[in-house]
PDB file of N, CA and C in Angstrom:
ATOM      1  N   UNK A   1       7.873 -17.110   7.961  1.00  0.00           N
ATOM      2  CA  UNK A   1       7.877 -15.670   7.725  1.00  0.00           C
ATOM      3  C   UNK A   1       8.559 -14.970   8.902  1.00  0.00           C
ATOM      4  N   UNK A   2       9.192 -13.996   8.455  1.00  0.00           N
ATOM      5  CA  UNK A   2      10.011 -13.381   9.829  1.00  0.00           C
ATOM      6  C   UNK A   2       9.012 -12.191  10.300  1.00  0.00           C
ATOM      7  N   UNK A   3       9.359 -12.743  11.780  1.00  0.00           N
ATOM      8  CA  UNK A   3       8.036 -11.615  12.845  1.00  0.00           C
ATOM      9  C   UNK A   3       8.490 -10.092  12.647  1.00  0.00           C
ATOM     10  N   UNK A   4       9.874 -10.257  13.109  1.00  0.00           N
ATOM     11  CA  UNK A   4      10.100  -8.795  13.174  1.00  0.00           C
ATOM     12  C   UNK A   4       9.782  -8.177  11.743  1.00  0.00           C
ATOM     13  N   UNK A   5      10.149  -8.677  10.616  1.00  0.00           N
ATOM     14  CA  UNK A   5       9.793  -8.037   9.080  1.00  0.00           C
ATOM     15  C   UNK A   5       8.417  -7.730   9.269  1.00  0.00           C
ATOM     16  N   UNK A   6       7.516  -8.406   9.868  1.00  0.00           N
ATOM     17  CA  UNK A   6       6.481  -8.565   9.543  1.00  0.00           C
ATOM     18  C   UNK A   6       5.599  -7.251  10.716  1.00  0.00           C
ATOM     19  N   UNK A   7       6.250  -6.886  11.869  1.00  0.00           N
ATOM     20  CA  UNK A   7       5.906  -5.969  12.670  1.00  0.00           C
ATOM     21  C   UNK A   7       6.588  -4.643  12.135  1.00  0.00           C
ATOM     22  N   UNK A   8       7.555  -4.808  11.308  1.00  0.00           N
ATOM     23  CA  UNK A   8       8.185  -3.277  10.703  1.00  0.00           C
ATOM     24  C   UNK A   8       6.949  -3.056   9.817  1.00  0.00           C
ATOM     25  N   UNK A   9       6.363  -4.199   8.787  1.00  0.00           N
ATOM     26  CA  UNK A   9       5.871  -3.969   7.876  1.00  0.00           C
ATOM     27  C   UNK A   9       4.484  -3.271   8.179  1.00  0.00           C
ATOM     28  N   UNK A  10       3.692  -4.053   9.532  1.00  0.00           N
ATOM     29  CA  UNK A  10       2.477  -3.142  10.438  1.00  0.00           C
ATOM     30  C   UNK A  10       2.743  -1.558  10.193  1.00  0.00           C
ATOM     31  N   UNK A  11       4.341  -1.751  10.869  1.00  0.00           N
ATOM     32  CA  UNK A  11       4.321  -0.185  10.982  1.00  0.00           C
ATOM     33  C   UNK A  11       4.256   0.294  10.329  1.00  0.00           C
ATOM     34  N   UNK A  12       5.205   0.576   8.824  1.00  0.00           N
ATOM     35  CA  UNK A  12       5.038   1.263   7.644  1.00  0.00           C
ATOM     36  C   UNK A  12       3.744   1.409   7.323  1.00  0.00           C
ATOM     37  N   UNK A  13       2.960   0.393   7.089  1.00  0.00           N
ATOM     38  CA  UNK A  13       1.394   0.165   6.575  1.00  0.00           C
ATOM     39  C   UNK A  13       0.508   1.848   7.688  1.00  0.00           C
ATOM     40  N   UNK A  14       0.910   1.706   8.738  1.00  0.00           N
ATOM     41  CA  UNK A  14       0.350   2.584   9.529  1.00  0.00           C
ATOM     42  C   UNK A  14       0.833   4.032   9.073  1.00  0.00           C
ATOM     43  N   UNK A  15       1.927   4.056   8.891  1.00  0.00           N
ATOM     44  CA  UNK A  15       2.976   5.549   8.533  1.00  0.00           C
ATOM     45  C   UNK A  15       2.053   5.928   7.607  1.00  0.00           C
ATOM     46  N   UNK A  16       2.399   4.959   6.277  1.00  0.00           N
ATOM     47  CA  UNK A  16       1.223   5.782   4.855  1.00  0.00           C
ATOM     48  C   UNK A  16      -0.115   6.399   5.274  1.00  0.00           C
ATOM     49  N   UNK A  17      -0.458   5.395   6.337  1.00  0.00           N
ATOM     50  CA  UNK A  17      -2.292   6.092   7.340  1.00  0.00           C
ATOM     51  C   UNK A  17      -1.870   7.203   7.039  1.00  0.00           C
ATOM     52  N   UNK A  18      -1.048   7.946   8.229  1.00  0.00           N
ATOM     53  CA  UNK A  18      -0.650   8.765   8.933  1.00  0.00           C
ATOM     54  C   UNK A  18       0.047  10.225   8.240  1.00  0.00           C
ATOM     55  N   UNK A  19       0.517   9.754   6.863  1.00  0.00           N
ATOM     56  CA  UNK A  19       1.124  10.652   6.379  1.00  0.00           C
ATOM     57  C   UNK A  19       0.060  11.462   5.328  1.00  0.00           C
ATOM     58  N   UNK A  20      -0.914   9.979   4.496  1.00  0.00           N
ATOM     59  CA  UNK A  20      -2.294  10.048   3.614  1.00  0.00           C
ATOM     60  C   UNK A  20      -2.786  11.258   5.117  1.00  0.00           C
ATOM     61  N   UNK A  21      -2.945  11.481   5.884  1.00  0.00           N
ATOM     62  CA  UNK A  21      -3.833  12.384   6.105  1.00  0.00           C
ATOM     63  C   UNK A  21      -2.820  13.586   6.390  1.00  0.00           C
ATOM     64  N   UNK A  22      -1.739  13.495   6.803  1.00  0.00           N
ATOM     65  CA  UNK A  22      -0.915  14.860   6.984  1.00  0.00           C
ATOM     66  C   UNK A  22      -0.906  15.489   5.663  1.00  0.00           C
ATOM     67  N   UNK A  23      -0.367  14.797   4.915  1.00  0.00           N
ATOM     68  CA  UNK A  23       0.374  15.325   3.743  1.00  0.00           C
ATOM     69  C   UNK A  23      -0.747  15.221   2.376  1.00  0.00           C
ATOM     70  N   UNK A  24      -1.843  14.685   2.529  1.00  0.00           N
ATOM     71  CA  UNK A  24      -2.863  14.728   1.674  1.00  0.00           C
ATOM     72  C   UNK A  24      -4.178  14.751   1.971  1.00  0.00           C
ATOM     73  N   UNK A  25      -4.251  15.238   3.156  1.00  0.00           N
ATOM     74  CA  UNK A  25      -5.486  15.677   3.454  1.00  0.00           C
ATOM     75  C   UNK A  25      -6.416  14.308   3.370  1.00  0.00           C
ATOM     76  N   UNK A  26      -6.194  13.454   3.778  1.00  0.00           N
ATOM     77  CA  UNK A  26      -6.944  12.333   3.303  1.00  0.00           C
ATOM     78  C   UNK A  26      -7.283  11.308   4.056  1.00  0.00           C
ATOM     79  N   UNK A  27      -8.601  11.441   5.244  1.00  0.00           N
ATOM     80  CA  UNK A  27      -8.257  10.653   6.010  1.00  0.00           C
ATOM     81  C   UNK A  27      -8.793   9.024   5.844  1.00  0.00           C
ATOM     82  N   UNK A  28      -8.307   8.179   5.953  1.00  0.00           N
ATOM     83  CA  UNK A  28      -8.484   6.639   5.567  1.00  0.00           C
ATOM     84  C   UNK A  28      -9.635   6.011   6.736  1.00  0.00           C
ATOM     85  N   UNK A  29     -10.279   6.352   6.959  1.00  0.00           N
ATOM     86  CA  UNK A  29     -11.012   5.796   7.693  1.00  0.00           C
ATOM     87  C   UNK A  29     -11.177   4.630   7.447  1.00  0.00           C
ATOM     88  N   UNK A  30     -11.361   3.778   6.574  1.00  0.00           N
ATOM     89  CA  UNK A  30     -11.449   2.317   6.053  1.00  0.00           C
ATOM     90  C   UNK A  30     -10.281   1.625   6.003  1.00  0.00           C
ATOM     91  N   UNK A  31      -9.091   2.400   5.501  1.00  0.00           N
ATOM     92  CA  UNK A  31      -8.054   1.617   5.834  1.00  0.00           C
ATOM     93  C   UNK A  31      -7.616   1.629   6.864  1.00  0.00           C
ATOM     94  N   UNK A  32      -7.643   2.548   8.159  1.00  0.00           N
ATOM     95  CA  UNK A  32      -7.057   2.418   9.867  1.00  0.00           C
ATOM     96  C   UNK A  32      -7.843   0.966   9.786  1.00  0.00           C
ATOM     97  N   UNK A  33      -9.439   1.130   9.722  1.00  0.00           N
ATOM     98  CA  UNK A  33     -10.250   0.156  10.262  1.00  0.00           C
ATOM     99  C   UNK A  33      -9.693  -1.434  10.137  1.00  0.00           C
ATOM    100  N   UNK A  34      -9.171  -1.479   8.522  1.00  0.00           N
ATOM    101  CA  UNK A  34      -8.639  -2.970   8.082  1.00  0.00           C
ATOM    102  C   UNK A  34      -7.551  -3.046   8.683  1.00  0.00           C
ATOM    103  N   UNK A  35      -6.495  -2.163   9.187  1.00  0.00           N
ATOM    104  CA  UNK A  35      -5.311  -2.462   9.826  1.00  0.00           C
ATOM    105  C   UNK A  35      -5.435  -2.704  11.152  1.00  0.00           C
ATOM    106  N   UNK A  36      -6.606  -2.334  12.166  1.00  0.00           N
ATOM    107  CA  UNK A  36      -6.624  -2.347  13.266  1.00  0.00           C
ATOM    108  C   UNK A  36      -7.138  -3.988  13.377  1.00  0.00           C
ATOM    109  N   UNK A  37      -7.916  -4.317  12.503  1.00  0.00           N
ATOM    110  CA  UNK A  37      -8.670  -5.653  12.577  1.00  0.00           C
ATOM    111  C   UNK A  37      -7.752  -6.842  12.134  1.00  0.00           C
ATOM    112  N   UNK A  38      -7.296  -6.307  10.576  1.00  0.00           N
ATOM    113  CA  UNK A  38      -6.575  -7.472   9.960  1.00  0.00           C
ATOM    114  C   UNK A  38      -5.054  -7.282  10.127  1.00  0.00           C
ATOM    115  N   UNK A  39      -3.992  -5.988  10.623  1.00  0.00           N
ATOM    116  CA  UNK A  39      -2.752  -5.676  10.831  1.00  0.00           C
ATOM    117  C   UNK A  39      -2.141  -5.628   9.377  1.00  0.00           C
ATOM    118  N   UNK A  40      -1.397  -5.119   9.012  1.00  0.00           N
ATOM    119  CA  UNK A  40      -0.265  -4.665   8.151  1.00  0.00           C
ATOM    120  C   UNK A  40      -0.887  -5.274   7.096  1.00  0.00           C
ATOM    121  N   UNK A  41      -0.194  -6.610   7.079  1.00  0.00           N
ATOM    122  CA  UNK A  41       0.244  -7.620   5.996  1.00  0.00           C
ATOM    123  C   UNK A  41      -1.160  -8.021   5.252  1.00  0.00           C
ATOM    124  N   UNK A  42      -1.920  -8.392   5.990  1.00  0.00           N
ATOM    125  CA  UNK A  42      -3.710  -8.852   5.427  1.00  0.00           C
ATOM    126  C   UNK A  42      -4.159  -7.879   4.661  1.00  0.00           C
ATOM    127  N   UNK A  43      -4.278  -6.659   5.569  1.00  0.00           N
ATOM    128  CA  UNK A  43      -4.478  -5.576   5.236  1.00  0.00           C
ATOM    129  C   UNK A  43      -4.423  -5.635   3.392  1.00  0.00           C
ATOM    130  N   UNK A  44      -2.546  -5.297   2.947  1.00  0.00           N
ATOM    131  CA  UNK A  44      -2.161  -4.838   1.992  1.00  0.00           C
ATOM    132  C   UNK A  44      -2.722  -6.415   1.182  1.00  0.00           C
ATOM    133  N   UNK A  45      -2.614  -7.136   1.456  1.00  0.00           N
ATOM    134  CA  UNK A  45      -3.047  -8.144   0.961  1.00  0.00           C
ATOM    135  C   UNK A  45      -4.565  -8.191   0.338  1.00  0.00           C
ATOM    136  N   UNK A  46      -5.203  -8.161   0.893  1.00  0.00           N
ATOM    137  CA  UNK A  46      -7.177  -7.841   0.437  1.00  0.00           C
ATOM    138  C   UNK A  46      -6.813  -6.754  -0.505  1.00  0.00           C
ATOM    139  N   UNK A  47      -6.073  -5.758  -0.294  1.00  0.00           N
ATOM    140  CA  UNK A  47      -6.406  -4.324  -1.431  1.00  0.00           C
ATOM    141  C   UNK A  47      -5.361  -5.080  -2.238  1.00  0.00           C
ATOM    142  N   UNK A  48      -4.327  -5.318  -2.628  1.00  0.00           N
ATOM    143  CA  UNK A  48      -3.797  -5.772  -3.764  1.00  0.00           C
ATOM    144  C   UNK A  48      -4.229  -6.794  -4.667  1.00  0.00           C
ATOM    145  N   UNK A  49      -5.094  -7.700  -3.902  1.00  0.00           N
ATOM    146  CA  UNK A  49      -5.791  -8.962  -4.672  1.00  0.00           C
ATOM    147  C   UNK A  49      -7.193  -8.470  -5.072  1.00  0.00           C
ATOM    148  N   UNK A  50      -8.053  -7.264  -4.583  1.00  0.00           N
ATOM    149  CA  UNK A  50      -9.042  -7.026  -4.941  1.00  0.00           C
ATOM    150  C   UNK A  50      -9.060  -7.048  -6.438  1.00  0.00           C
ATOM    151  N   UNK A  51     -10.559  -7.338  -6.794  1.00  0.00           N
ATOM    152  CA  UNK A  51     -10.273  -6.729  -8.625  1.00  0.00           C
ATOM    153  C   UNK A  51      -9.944  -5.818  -8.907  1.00  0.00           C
ATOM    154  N   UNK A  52     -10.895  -4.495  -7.804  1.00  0.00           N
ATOM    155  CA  UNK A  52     -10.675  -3.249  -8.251  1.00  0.00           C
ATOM    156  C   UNK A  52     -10.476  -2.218  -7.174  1.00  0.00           C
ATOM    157  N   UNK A  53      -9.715  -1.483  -7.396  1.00  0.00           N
ATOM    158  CA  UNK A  53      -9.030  -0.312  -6.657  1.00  0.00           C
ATOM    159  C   UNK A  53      -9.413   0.401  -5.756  1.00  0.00           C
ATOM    160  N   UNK A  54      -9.404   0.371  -4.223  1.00  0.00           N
ATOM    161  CA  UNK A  54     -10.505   1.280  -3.627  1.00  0.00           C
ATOM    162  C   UNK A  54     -10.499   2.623  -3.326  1.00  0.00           C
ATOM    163  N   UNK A  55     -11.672   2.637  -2.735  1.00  0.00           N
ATOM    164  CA  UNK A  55     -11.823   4.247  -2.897  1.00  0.00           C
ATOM    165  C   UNK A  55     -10.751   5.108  -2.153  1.00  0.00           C
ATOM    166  N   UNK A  56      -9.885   4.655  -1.305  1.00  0.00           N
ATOM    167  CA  UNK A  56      -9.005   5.397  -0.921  1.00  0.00           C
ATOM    168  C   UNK A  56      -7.487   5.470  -2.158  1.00  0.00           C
ATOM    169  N   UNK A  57      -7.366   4.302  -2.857  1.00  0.00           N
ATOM    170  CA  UNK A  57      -6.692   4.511  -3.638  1.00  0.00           C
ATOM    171  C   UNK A  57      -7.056   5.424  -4.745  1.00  0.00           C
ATOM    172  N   UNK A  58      -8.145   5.810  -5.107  1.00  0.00           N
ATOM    173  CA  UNK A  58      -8.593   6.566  -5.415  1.00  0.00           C
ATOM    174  C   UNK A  58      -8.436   8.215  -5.204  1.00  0.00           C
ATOM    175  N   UNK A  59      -8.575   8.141  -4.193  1.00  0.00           N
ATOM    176  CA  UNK A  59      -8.759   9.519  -3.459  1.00  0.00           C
ATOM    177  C   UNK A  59      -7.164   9.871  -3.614  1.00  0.00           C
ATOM    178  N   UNK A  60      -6.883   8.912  -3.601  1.00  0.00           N
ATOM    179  CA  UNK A  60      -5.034   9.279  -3.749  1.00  0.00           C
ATOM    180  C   UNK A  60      -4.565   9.776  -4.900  1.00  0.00           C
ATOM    181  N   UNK A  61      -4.608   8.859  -5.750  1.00  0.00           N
ATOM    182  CA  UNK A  61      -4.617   9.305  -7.330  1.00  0.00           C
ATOM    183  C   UNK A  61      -5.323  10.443  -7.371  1.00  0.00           C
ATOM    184  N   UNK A  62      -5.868  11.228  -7.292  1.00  0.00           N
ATOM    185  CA  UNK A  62      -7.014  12.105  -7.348  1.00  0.00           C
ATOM    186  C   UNK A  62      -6.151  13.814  -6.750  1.00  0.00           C
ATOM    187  N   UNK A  63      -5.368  12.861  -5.681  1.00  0.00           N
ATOM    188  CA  UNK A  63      -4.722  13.921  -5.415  1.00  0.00           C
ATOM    189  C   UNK A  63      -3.209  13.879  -5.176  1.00  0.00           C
ATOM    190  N   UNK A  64      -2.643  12.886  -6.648  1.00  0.00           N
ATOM    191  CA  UNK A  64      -1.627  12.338  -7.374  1.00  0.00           C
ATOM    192  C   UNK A  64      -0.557  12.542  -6.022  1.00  0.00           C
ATOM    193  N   UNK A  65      -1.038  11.163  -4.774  1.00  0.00           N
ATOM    194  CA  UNK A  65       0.018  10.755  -4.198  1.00  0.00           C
ATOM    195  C   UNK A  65      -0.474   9.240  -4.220  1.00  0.00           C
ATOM    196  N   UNK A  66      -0.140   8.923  -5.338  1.00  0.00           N
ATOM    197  CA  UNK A  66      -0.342   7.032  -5.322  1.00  0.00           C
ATOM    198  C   UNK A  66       0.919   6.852  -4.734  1.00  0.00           C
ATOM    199  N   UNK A  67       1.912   7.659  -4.234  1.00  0.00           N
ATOM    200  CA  UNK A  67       3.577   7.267  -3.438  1.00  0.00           C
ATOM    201  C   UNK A  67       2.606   6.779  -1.805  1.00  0.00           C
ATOM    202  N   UNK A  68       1.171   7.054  -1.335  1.00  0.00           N
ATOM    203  CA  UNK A  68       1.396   6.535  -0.309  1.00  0.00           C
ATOM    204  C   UNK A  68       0.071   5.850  -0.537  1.00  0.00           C
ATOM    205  N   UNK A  69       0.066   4.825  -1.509  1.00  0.00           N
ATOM    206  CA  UNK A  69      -0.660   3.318  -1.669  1.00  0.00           C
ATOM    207  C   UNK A  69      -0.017   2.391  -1.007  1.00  0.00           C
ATOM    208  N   UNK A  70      -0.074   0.959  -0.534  1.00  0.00           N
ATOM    209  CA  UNK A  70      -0.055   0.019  -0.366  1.00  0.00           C
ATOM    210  C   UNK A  70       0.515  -0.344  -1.506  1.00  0.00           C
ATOM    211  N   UNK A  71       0.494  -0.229  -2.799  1.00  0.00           N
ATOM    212  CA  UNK A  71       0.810  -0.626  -3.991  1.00  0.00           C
ATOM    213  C   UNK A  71       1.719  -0.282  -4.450  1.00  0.00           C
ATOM    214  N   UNK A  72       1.939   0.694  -4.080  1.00  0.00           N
ATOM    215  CA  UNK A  72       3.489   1.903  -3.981  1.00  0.00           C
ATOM    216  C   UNK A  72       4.494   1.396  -2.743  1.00  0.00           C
ATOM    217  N   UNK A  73       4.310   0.804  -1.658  1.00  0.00           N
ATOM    218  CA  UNK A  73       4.725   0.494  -0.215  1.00  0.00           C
ATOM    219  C   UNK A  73       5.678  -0.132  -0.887  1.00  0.00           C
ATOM    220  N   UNK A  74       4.445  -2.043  -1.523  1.00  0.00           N
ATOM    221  CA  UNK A  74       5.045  -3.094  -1.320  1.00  0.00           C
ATOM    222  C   UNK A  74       5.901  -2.873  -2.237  1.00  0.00           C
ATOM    223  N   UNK A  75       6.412  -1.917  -3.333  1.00  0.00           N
ATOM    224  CA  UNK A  75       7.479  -2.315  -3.973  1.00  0.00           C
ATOM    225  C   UNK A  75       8.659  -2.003  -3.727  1.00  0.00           C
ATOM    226  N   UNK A  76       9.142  -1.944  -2.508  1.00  0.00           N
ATOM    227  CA  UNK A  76      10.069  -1.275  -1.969  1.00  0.00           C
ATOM    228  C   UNK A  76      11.010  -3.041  -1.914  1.00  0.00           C
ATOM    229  N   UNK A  77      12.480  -3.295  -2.133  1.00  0.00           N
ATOM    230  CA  UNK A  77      12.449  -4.713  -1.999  1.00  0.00           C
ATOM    231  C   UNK A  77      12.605  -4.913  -0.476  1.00  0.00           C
ATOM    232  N   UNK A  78      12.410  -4.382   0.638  1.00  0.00           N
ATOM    233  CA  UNK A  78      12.629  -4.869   1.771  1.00  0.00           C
ATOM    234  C   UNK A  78      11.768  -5.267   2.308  1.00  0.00           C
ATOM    235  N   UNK A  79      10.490  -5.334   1.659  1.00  0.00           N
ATOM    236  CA  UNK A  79       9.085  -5.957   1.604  1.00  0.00           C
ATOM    237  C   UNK A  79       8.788  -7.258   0.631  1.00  0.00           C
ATOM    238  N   UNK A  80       9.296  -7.253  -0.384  1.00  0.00           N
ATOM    239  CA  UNK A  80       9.197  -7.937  -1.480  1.00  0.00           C
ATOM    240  C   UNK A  80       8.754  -9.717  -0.945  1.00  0.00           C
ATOM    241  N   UNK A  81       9.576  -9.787   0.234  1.00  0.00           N
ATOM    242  CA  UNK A  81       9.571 -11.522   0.557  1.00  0.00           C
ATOM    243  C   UNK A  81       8.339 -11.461   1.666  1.00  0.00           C
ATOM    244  N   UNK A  82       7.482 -10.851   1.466  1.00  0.00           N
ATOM    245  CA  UNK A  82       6.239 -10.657   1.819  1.00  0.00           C
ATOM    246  C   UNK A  82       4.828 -10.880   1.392  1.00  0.00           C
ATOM    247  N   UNK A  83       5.601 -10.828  -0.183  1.00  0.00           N
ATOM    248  CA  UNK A  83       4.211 -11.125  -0.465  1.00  0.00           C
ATOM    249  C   UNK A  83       4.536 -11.980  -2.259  1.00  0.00           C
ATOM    250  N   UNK A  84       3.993 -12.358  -3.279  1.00  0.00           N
ATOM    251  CA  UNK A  84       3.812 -12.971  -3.724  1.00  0.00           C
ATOM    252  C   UNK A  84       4.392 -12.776  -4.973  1.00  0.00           C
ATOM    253  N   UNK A  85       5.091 -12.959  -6.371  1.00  0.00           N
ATOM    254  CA  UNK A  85       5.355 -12.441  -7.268  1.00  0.00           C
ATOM    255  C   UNK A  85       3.799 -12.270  -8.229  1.00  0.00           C
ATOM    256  N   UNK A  86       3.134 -12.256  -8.179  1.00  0.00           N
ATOM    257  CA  UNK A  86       1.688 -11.838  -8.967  1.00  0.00           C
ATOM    258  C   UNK A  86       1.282 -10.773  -7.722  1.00  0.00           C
ATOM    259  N   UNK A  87       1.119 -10.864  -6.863  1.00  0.00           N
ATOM    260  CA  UNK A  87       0.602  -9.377  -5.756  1.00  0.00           C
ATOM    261  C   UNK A  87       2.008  -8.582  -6.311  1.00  0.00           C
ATOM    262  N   UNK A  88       3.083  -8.825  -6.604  1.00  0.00           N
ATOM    263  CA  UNK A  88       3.909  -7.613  -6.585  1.00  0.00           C
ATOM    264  C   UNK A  88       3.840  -7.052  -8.104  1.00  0.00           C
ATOM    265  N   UNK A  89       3.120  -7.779  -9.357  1.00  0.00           N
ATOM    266  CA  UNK A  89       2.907  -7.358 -10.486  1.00  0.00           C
ATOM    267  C   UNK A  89       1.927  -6.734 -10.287  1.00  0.00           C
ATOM    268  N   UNK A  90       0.655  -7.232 -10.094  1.00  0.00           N
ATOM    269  CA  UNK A  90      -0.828  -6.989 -10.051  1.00  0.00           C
ATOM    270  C   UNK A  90      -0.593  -4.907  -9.305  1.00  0.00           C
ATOM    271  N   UNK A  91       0.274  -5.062  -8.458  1.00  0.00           N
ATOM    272  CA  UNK A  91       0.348  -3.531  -7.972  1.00  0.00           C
ATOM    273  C   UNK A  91       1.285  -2.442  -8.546  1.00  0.00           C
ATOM    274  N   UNK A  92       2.377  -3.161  -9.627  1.00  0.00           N
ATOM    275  CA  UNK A  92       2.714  -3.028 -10.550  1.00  0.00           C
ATOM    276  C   UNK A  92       2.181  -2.174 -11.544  1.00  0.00           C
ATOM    277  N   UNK A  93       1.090  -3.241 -11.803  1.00  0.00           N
ATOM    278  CA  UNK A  93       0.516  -3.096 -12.928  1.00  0.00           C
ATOM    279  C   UNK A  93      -0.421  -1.954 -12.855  1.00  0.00           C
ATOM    280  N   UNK A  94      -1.352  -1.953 -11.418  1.00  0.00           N
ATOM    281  CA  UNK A  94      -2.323  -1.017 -11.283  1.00  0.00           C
ATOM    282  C   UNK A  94      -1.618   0.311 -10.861  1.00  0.00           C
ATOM    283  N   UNK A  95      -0.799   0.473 -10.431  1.00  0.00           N
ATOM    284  CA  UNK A  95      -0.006   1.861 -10.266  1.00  0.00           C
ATOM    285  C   UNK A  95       0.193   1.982 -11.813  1.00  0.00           C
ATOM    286  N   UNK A  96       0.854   1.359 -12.990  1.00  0.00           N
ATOM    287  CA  UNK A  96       0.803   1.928 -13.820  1.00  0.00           C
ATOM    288  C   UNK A  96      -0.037   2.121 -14.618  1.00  0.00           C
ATOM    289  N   UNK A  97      -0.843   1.872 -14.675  1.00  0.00           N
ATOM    290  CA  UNK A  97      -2.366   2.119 -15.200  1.00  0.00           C
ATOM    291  C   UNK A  97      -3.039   3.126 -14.947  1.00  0.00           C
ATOM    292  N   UNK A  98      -2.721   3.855 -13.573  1.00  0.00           N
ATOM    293  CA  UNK A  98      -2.994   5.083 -12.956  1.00  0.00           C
ATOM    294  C   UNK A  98      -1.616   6.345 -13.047  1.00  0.00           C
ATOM    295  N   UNK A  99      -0.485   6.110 -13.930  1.00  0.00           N
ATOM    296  CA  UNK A  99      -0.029   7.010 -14.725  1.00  0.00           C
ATOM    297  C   UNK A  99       1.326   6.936 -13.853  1.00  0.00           C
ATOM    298  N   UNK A 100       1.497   6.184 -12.471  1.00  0.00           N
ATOM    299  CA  UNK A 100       2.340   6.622 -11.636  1.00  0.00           C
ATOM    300  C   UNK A 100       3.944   5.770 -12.146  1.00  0.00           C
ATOM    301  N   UNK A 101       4.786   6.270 -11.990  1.00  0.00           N
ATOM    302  CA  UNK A 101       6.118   5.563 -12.261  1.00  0.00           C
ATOM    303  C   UNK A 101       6.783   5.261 -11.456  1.00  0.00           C
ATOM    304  N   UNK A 102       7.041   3.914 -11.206  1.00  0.00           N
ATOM    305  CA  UNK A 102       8.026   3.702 -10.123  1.00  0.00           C
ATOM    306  C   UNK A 102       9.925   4.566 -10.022  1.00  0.00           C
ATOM    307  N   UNK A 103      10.229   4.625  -9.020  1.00  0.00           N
ATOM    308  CA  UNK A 103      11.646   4.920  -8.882  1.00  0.00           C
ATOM    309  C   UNK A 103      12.536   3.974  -9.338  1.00  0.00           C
ATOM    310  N   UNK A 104      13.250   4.252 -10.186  1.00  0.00           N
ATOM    311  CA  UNK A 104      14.433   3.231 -10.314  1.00  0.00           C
ATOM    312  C   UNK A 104      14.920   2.952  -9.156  1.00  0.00           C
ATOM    313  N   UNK A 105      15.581   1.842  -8.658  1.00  0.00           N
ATOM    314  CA  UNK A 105      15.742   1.359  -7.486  1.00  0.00           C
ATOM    315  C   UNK A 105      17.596   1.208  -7.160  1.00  0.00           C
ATOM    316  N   UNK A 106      17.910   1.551  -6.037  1.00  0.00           N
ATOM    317  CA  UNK A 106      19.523   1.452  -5.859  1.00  0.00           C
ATOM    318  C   UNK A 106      20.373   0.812  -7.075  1.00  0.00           C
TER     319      UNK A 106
END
């Protein structure tokens, strides 16, 4: 796995923190916590494999910015070789289930 991909990817993971509370009032207290412990990649990993959706994804939808999920992140393809082709459906799938549409892509 490449380090540096994998330290951009920390960062981004942190940005969504950061923006979920600027830009949506929303502060993640549970997710800083999993990023500070487990970093970026684990992180998005546990919430994408969970069964079910947590409460911060929640809170998002709620206040229709699922654009700054983890689930929304990883589908960006400069992430893609990160994580798994079933984690990249499974978040797929649950963003669309929650009404959100991805961007057509370049």
């Amino acid at each position: 796995m490449n380090n540096d991909l994998k330290r951009e990817f920390d960062a981004a993971m942190m940005k969504i923190y950061v923006r979920a509370l600027r830009e949506a009032d929303y502060p993640a207290h549970r997710y800083h916590q999993m990023l500070c412990e487990h970093g970026g990649l684990e992180t998005a990993k546990r919430l994408v494999n969970a069964p079910n959706v947590s409460e911060g994804y929640t809170a998002l939808w709620e206040r229709k910015r699922l654009d700054l999920t983890v689930e929304a992140l990883i589908q960006d393809k400069k992430w893609r070789e990160l994580f798994s082709e079933e984690e990249l459906k499974k978040a797929k799938k649950r963003l669309g289930d929650y009404g959100y549409t991805l961007q057509p892509e370049d």
